[in-house]
Protein backbone atom coordinates (compact mmCIF):
# COMPACT_ATOMS: atom_id res chain seq x y z
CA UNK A 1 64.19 -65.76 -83.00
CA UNK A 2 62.17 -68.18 -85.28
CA UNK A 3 63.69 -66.10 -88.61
CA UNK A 4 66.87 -67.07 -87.17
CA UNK A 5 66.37 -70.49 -86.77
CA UNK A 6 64.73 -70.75 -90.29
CA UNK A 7 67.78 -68.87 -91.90
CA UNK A 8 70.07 -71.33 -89.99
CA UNK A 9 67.68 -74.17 -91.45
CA UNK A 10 68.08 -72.95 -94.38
CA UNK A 11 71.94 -72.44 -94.52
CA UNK A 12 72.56 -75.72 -93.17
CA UNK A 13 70.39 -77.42 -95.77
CA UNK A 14 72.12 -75.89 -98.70
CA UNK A 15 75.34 -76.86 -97.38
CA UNK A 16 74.41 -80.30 -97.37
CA UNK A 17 73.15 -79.74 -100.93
CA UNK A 18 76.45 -78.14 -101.74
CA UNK A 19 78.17 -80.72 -100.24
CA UNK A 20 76.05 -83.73 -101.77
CA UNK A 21 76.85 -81.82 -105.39
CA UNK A 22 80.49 -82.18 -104.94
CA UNK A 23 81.19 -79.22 -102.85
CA UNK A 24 85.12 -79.03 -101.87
CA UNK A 25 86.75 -78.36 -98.41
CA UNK A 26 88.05 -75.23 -100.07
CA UNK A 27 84.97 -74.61 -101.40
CA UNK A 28 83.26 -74.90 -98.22
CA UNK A 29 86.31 -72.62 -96.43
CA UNK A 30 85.53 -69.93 -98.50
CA UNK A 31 81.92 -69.66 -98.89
CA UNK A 32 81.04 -70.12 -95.20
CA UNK A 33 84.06 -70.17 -93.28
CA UNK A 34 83.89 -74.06 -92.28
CA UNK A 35 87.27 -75.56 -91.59
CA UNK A 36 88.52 -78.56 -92.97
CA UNK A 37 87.80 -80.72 -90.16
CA UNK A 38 84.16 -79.02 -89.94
CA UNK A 39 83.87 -80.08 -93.32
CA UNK A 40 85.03 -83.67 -93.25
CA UNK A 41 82.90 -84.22 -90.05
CA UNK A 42 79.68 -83.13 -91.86
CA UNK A 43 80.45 -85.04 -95.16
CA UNK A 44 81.10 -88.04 -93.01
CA UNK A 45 77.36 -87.35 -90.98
CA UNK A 46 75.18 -87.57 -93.60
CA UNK A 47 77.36 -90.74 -95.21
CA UNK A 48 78.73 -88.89 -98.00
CA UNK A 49 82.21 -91.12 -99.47
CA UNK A 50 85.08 -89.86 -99.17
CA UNK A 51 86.24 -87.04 -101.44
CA UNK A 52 88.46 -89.16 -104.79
CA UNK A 53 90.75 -86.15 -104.67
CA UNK A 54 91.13 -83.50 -107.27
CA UNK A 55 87.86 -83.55 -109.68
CA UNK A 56 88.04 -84.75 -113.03
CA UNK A 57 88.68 -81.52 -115.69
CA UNK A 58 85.67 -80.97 -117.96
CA UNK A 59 85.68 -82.26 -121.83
CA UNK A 60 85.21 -79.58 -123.85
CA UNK A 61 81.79 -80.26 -124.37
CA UNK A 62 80.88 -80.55 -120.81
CA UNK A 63 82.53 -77.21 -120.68
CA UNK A 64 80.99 -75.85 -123.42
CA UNK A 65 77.43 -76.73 -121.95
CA UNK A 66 78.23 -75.40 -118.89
CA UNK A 67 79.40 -72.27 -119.87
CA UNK A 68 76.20 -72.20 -122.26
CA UNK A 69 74.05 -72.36 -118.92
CA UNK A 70 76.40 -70.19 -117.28
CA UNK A 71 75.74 -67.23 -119.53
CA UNK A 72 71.89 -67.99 -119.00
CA UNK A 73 72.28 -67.44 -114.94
CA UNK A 74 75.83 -65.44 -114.64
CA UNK A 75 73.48 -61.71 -114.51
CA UNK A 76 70.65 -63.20 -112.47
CA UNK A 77 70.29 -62.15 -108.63
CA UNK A 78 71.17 -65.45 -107.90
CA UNK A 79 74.22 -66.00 -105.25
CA UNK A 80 77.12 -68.31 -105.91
CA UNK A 81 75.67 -71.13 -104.21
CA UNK A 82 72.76 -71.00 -106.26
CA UNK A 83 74.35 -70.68 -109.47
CA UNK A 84 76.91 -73.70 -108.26
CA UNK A 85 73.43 -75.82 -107.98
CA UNK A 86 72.02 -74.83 -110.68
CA UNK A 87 74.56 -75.67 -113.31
CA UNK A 88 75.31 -78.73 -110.96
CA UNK A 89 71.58 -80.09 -111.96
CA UNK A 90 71.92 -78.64 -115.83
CA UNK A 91 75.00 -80.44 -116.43
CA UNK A 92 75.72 -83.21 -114.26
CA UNK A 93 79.15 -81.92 -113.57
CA UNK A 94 80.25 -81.87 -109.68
CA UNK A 95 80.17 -78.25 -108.15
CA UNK A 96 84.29 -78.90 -107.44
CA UNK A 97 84.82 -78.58 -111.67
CA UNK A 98 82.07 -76.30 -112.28
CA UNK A 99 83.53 -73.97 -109.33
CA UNK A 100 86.96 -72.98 -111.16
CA UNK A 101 85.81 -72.57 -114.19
CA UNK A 102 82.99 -69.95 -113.39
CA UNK A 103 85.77 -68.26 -111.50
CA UNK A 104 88.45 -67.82 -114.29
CA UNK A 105 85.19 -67.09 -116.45
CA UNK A 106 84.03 -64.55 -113.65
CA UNK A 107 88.00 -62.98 -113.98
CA UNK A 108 88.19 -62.55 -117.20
CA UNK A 109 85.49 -60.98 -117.50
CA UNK A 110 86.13 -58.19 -114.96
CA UNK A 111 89.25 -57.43 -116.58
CA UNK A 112 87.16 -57.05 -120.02
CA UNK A 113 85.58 -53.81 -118.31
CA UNK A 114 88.91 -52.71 -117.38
């Protein structure tokens, strides 16, 4: 019962880290099933503003730095959440414009091995 607790701990303080890093409703929907509503009332909890909206697209240096520090964590054991975070904190860039670009990254590279 305590390793529960300690996983839900856990969970629940990388969401707010997720969330503090830019973390979208859709984002948030499709990593840990929270709805929309679950999403805004957590954001508005621990006094994050209110989301501007669709994030800003990536120069193309940003992007090229992220996708520089993506290649050094893309084959690590790490989960999504961690990679999201840890580009987040090598690059500045909010998790919501680092998120589709690792997935069109992740996509094209599984249909390279096809």
């Amino acid at each position: 019962a305590i390793a529960l607790g300690h996983k839900r701990v856990a969970q629940h303080n990388l969401i707010i880290a997720l969330l503090k890093a830019g973390a979208s409703k859709t984002m948030m929907n499709q990593l840990f099933g929270m709805t929309s509503t679950q999403t805004t009332d957590l954001r508005r909890f621990i006094a994050l503003p209110k989301s501007d909206g669709r994030p800003a697209i990536p120069n193309e240096q940003q992007q090229a730095s992220l996708w520089q520090a993506w290649q050094q964590i893309c084959h690590d054991k790490i989960d999504i959440t961690g990679q999201l975070l840890d580009l987040h904190e090598k690059t500045g860039l909010r998790i919501n414009a680092i998120w589709p670009l690792m997935q069109a990254w992740s996509q094209s590279s599984i249909e390279k091995m096809l």
